[in-house]
PDB file of N, CA and C in Angstrom:
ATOM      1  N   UNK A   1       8.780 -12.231 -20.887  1.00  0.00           N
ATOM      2  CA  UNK A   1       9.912 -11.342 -21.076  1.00  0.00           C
ATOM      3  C   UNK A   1       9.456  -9.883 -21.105  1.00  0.00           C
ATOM      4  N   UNK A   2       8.133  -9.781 -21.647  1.00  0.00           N
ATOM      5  CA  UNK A   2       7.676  -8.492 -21.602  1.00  0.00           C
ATOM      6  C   UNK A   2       7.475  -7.764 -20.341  1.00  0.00           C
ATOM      7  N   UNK A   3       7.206  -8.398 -19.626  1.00  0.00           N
ATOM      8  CA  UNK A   3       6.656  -8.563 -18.166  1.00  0.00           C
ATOM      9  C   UNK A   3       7.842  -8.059 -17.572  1.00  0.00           C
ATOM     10  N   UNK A   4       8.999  -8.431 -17.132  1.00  0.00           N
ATOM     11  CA  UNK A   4      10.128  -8.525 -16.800  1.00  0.00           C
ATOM     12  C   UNK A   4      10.639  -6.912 -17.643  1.00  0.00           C
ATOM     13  N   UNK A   5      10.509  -6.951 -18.931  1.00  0.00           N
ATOM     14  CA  UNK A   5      11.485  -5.708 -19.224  1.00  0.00           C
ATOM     15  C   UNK A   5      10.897  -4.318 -18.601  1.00  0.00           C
ATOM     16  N   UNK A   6       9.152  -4.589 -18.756  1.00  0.00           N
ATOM     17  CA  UNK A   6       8.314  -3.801 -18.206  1.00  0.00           C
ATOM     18  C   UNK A   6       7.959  -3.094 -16.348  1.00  0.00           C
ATOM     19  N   UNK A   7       8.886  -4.302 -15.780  1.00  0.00           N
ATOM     20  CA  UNK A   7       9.129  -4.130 -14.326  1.00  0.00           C
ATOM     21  C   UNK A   7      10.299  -3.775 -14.076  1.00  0.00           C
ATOM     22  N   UNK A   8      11.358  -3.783 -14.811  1.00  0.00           N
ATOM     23  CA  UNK A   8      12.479  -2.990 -15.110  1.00  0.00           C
ATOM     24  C   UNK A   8      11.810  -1.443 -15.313  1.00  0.00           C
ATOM     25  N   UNK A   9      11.715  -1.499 -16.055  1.00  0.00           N
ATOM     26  CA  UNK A   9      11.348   0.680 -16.381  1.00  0.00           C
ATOM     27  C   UNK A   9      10.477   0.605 -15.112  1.00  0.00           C
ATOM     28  N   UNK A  10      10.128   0.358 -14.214  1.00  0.00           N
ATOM     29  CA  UNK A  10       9.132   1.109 -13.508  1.00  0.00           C
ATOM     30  C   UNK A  10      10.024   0.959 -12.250  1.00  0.00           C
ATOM     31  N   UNK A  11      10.997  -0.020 -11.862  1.00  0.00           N
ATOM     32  CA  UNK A  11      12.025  -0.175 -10.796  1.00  0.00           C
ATOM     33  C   UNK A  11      12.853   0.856 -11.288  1.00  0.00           C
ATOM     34  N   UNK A  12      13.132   1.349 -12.265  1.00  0.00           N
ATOM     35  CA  UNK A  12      14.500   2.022 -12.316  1.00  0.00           C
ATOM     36  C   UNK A  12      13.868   3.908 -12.689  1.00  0.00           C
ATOM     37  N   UNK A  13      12.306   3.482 -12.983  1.00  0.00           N
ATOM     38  CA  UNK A  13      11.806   5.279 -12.941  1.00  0.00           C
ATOM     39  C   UNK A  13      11.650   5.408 -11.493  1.00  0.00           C
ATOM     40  N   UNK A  14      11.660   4.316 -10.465  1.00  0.00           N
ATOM     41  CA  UNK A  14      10.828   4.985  -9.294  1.00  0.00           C
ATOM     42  C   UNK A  14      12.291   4.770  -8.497  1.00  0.00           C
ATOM     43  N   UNK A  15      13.647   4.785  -8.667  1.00  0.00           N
ATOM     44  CA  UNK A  15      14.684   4.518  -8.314  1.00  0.00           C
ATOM     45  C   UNK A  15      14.605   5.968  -7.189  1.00  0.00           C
ATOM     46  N   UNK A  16      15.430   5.894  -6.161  1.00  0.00           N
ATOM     47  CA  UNK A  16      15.431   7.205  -5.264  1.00  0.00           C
ATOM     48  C   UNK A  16      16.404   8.400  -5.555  1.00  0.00           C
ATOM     49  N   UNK A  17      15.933   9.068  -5.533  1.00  0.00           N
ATOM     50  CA  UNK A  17      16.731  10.767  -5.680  1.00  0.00           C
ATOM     51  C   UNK A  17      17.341  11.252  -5.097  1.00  0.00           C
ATOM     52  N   UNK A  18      18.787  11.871  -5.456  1.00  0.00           N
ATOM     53  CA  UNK A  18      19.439  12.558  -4.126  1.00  0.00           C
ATOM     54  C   UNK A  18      18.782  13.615  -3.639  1.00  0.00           C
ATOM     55  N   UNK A  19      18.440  13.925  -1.764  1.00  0.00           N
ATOM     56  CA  UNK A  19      17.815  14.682  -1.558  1.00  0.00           C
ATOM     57  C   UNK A  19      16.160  14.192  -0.925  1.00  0.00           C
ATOM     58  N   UNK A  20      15.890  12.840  -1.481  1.00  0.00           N
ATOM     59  CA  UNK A  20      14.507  12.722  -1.519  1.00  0.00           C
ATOM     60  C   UNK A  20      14.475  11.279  -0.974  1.00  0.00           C
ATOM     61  N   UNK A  21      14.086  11.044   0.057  1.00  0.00           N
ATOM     62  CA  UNK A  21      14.338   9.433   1.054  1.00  0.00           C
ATOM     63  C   UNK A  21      13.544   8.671   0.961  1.00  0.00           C
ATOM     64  N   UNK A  22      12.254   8.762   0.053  1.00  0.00           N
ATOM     65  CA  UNK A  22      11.203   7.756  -0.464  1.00  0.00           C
ATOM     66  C   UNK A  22      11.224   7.670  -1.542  1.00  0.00           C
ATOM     67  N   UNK A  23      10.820   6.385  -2.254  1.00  0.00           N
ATOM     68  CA  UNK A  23      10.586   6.400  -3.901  1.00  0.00           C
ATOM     69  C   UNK A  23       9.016   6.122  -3.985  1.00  0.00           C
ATOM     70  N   UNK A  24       8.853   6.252  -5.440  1.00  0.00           N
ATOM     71  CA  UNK A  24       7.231   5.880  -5.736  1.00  0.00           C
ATOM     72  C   UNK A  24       6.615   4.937  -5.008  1.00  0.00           C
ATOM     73  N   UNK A  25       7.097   3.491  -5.141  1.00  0.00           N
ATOM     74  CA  UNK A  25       7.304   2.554  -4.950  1.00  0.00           C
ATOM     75  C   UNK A  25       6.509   2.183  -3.004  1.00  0.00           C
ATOM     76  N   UNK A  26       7.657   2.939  -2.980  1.00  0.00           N
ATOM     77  CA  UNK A  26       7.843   2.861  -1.030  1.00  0.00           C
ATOM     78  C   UNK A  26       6.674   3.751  -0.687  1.00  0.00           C
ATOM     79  N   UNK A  27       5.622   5.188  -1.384  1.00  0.00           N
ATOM     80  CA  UNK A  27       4.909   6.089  -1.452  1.00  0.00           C
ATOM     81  C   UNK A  27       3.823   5.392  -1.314  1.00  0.00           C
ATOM     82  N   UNK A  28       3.558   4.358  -2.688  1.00  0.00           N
ATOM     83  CA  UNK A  28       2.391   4.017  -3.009  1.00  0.00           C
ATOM     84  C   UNK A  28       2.127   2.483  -1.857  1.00  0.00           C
ATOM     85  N   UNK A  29       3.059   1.586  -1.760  1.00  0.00           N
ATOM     86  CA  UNK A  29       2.553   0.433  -0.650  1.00  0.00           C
ATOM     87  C   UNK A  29       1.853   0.838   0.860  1.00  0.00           C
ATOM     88  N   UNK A  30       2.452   2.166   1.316  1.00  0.00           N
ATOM     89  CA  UNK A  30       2.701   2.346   2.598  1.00  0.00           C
ATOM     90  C   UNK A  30       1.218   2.926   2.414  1.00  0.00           C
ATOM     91  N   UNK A  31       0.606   4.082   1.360  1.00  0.00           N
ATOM     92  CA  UNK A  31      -0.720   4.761   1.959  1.00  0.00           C
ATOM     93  C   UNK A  31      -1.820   3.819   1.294  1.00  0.00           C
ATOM     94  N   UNK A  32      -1.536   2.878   0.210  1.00  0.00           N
ATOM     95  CA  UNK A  32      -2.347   1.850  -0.339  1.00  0.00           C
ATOM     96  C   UNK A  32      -2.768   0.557   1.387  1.00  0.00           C
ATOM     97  N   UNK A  33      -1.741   0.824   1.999  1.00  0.00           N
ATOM     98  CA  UNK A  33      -1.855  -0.252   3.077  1.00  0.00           C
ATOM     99  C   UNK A  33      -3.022   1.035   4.175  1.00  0.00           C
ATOM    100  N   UNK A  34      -2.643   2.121   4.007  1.00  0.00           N
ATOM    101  CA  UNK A  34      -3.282   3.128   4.836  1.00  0.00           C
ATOM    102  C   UNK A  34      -4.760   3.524   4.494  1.00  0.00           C
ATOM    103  N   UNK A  35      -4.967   3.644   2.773  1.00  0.00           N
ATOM    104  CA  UNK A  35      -6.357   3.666   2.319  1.00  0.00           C
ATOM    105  C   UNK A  35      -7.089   2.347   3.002  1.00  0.00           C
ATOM    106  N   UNK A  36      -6.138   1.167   2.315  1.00  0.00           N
ATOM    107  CA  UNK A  36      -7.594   0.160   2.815  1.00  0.00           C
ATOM    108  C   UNK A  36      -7.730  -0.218   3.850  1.00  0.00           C
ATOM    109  N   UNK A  37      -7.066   0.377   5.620  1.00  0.00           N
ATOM    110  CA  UNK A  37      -7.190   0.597   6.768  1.00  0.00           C
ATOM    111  C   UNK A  37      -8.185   1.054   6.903  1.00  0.00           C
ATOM    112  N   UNK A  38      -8.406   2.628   6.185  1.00  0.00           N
ATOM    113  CA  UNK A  38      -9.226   3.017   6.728  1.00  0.00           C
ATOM    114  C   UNK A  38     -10.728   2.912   6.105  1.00  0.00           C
ATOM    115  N   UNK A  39     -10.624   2.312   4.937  1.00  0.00           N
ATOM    116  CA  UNK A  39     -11.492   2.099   4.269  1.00  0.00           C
ATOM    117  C   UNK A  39     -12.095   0.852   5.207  1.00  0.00           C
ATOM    118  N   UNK A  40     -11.373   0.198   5.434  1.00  0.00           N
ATOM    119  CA  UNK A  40     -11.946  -0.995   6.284  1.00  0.00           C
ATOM    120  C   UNK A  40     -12.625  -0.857   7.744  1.00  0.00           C
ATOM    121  N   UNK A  41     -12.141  -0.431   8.312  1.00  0.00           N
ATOM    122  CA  UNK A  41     -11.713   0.079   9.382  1.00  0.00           C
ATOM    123  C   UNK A  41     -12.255   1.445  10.422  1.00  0.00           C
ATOM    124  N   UNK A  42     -12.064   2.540   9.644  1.00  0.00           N
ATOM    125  CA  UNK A  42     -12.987   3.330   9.764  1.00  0.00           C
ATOM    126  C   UNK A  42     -14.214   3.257   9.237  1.00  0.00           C
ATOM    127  N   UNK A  43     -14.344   3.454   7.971  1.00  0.00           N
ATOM    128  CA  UNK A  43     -15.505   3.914   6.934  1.00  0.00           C
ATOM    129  C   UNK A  43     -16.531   2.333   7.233  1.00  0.00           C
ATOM    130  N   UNK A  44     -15.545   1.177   7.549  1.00  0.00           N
ATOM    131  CA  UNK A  44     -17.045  -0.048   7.584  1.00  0.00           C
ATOM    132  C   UNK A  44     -17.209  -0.291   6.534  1.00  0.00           C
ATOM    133  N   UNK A  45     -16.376  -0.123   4.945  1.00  0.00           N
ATOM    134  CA  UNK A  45     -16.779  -0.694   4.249  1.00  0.00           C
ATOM    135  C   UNK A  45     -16.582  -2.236   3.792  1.00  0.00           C
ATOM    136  N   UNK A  46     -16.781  -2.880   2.775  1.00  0.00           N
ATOM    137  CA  UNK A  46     -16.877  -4.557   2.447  1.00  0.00           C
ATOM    138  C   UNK A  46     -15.138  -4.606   1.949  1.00  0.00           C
ATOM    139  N   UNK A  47     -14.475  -5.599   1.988  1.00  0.00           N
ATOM    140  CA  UNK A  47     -12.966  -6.066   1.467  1.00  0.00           C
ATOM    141  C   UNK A  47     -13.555  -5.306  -0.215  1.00  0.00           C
ATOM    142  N   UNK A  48     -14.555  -6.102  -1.044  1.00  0.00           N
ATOM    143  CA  UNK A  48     -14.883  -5.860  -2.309  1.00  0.00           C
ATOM    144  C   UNK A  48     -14.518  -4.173  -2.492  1.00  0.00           C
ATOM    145  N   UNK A  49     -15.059  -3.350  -1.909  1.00  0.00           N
ATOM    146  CA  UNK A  49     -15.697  -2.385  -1.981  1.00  0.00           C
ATOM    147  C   UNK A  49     -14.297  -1.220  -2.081  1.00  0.00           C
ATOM    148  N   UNK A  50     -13.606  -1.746  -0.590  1.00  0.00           N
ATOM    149  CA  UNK A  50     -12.199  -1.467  -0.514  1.00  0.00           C
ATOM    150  C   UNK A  50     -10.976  -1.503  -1.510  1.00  0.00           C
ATOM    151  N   UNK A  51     -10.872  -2.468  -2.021  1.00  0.00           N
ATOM    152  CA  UNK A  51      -9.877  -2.629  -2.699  1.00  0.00           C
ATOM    153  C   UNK A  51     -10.562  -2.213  -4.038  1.00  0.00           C
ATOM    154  N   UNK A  52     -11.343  -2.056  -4.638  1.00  0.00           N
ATOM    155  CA  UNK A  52     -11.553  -1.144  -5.426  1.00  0.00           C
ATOM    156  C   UNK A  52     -11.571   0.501  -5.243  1.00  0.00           C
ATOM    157  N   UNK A  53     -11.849   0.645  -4.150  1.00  0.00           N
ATOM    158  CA  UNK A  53     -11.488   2.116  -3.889  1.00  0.00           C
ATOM    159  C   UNK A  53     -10.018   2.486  -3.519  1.00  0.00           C
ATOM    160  N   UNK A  54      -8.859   1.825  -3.298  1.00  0.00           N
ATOM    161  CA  UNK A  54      -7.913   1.309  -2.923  1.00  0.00           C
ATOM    162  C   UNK A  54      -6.979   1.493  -4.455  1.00  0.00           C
ATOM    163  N   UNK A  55      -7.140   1.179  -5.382  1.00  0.00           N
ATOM    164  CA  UNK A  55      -6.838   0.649  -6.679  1.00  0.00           C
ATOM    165  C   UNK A  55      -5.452   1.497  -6.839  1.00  0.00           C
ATOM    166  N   UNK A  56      -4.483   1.408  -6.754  1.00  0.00           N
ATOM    167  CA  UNK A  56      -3.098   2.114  -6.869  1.00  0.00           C
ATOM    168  C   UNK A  56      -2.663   2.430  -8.811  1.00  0.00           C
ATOM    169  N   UNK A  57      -2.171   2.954  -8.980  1.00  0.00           N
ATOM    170  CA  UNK A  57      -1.430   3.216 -10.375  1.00  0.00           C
ATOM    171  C   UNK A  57      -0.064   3.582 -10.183  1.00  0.00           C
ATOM    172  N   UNK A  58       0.700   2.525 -10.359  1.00  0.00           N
ATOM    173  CA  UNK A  58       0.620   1.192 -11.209  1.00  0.00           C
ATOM    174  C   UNK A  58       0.380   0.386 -10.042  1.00  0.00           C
ATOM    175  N   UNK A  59      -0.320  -0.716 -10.648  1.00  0.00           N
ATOM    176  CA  UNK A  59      -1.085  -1.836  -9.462  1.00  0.00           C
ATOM    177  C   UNK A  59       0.126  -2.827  -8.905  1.00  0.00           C
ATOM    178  N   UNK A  60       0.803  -2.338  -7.964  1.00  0.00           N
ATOM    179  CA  UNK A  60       2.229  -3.451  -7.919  1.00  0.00           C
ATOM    180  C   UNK A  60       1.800  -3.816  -6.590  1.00  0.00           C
ATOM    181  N   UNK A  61       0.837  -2.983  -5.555  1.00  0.00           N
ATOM    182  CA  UNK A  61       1.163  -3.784  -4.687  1.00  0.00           C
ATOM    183  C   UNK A  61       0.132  -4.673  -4.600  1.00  0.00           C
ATOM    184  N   UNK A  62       0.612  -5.525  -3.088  1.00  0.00           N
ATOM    185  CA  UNK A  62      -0.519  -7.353  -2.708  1.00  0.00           C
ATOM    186  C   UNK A  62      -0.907  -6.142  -1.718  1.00  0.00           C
ATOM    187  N   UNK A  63      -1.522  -6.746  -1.184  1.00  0.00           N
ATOM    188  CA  UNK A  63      -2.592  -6.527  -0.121  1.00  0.00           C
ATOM    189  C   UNK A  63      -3.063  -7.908   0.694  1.00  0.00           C
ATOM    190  N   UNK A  64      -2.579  -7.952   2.000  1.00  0.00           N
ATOM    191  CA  UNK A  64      -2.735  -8.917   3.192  1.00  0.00           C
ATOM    192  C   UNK A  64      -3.785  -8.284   4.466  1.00  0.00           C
ATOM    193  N   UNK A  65      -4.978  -8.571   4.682  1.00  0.00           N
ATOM    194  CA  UNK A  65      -5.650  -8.062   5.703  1.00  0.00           C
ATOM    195  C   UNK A  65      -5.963  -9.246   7.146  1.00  0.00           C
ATOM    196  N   UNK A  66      -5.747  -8.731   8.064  1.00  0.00           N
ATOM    197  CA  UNK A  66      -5.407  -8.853   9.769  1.00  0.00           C
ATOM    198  C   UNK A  66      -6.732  -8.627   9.564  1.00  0.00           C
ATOM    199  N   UNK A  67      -7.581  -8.799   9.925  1.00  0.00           N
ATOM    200  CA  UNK A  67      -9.354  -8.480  10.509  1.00  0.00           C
ATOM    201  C   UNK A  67      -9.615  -8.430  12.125  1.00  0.00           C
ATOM    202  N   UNK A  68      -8.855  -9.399  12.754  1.00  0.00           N
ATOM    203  CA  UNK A  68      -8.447  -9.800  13.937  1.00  0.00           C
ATOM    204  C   UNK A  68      -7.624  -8.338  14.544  1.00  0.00           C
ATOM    205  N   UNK A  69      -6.675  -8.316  14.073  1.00  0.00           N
ATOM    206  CA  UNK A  69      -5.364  -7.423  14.848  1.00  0.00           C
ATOM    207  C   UNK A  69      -5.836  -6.246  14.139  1.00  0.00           C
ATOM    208  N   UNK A  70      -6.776  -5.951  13.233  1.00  0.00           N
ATOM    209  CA  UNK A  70      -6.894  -4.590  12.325  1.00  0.00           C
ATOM    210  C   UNK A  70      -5.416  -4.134  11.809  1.00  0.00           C
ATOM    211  N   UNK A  71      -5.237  -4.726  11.001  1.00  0.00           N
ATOM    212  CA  UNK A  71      -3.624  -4.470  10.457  1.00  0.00           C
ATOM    213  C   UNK A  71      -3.662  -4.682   8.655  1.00  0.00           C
ATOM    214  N   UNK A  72      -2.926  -4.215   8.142  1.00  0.00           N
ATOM    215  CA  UNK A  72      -3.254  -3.998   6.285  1.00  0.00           C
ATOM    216  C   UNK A  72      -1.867  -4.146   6.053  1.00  0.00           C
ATOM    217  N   UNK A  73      -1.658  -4.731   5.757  1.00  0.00           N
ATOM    218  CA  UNK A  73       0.015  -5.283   5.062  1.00  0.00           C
ATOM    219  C   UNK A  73       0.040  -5.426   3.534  1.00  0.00           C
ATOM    220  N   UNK A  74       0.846  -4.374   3.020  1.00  0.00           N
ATOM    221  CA  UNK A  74       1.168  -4.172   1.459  1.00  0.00           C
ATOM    222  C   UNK A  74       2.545  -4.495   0.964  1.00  0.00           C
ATOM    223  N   UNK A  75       2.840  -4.956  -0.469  1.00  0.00           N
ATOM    224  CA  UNK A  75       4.258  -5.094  -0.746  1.00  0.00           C
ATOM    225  C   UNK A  75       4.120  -4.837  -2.113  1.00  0.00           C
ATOM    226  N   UNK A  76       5.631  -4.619  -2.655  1.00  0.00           N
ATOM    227  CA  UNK A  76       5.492  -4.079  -4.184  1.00  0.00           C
ATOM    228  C   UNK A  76       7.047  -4.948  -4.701  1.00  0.00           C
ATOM    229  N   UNK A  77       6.752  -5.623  -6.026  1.00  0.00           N
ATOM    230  CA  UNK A  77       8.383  -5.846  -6.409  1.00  0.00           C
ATOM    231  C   UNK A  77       9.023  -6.237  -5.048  1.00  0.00           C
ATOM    232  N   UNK A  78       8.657  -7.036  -4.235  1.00  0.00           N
ATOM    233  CA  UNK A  78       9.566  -8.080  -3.240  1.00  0.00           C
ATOM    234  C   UNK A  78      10.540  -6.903  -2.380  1.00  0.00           C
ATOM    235  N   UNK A  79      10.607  -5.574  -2.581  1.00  0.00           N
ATOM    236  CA  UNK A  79      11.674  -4.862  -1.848  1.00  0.00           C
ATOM    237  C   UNK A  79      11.072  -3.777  -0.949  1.00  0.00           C
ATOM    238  N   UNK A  80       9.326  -3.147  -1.257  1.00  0.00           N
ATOM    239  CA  UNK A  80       9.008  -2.768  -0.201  1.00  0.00           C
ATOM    240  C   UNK A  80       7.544  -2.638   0.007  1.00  0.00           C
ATOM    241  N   UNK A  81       7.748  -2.110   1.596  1.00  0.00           N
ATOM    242  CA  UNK A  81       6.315  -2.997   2.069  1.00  0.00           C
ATOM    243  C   UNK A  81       5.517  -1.655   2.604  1.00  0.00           C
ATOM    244  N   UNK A  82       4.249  -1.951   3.386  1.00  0.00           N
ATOM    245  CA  UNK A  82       3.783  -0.791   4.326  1.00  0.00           C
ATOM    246  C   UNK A  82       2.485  -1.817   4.955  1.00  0.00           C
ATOM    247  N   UNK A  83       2.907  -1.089   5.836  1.00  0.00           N
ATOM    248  CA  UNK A  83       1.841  -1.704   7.170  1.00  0.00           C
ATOM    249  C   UNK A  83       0.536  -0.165   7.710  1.00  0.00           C
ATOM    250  N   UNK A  84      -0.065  -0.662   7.873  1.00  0.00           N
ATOM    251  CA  UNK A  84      -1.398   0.357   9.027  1.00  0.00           C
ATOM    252  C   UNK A  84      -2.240  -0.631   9.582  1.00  0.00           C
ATOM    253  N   UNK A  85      -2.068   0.334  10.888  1.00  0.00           N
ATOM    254  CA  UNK A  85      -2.631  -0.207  11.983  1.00  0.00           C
ATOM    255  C   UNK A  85      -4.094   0.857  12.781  1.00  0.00           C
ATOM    256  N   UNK A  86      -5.145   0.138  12.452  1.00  0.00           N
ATOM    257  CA  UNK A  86      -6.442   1.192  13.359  1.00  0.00           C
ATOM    258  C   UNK A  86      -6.217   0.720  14.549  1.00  0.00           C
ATOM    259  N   UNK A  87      -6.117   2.607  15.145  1.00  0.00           N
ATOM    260  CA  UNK A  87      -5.632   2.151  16.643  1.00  0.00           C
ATOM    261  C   UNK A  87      -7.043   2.726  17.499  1.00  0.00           C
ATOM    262  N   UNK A  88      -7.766   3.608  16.750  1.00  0.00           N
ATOM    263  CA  UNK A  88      -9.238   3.802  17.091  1.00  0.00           C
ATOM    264  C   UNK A  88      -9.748   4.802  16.449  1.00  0.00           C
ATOM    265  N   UNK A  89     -11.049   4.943  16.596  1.00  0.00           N
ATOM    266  CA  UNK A  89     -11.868   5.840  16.038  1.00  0.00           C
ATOM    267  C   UNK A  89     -12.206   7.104  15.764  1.00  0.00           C
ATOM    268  N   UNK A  90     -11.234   7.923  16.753  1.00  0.00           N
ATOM    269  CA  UNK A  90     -10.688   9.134  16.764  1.00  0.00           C
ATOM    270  C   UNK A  90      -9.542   9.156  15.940  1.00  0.00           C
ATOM    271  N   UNK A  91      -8.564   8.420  16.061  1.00  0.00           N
ATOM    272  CA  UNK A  91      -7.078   8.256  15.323  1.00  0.00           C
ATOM    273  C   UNK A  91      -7.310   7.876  13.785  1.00  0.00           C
ATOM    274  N   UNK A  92      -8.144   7.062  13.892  1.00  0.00           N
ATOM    275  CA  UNK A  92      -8.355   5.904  12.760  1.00  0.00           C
ATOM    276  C   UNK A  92      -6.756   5.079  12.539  1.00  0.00           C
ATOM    277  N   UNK A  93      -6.833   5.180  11.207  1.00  0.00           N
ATOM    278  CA  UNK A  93      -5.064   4.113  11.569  1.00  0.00           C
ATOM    279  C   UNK A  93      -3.810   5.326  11.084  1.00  0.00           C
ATOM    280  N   UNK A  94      -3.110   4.139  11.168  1.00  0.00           N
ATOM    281  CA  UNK A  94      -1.556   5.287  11.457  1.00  0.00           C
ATOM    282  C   UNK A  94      -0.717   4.216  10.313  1.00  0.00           C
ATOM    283  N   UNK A  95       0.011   4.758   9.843  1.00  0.00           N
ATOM    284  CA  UNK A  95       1.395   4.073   9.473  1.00  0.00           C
ATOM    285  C   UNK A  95       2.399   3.132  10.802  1.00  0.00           C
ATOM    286  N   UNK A  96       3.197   2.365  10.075  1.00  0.00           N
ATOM    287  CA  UNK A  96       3.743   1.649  11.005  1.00  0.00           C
ATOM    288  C   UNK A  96       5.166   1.768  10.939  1.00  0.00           C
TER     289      UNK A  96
END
């Protein structure tokens, strides 16, 4: 129950603003999916190594890694997500 009342205050602080078309929420999945792109990706570092350098506040999102397709798929609270994709070595990755 704690759990639950506690994911309440953080859904309803990171709620969206008039004026302002992203929330925390939607902020933190999308460049958390973009850090460990490039952490992976560019930089060559280990999954371990990554997702500790990666480490978001507050820790809501998963983290799904493509190794194959070079793709980083994040989600937070079931409502939003973020994808990056390394498209090369000059670019490194991009949002999706």
């Amino acid at each position: 129950m704690k759990k639950l009342w506690l994911l309440s205050l953080v859904l309803l602080g990171c709620a969206d603003s008039p004026g302002y078309g992203n929330n925390d929420l939607q902020l933190v999945t999308a460049y958390t999916a973009k850090d460990m792109c490039s952490c992976l990706f560019v930089m060559e570092q280990t999954e371990e190594y990554c997702l500790a350098w990666t480490k978001a506040s507050p820790a809501v999102a998963r983290i799904r890694v493509d190794h194959r397709r070079k793709v980083v798929s994040t989600s937070a609270a079931v409502l939003w997500t973020g994808e990056a994709e390394f498209v090369d070595a000059q670019q490194g990755c991009v949002l999706r």
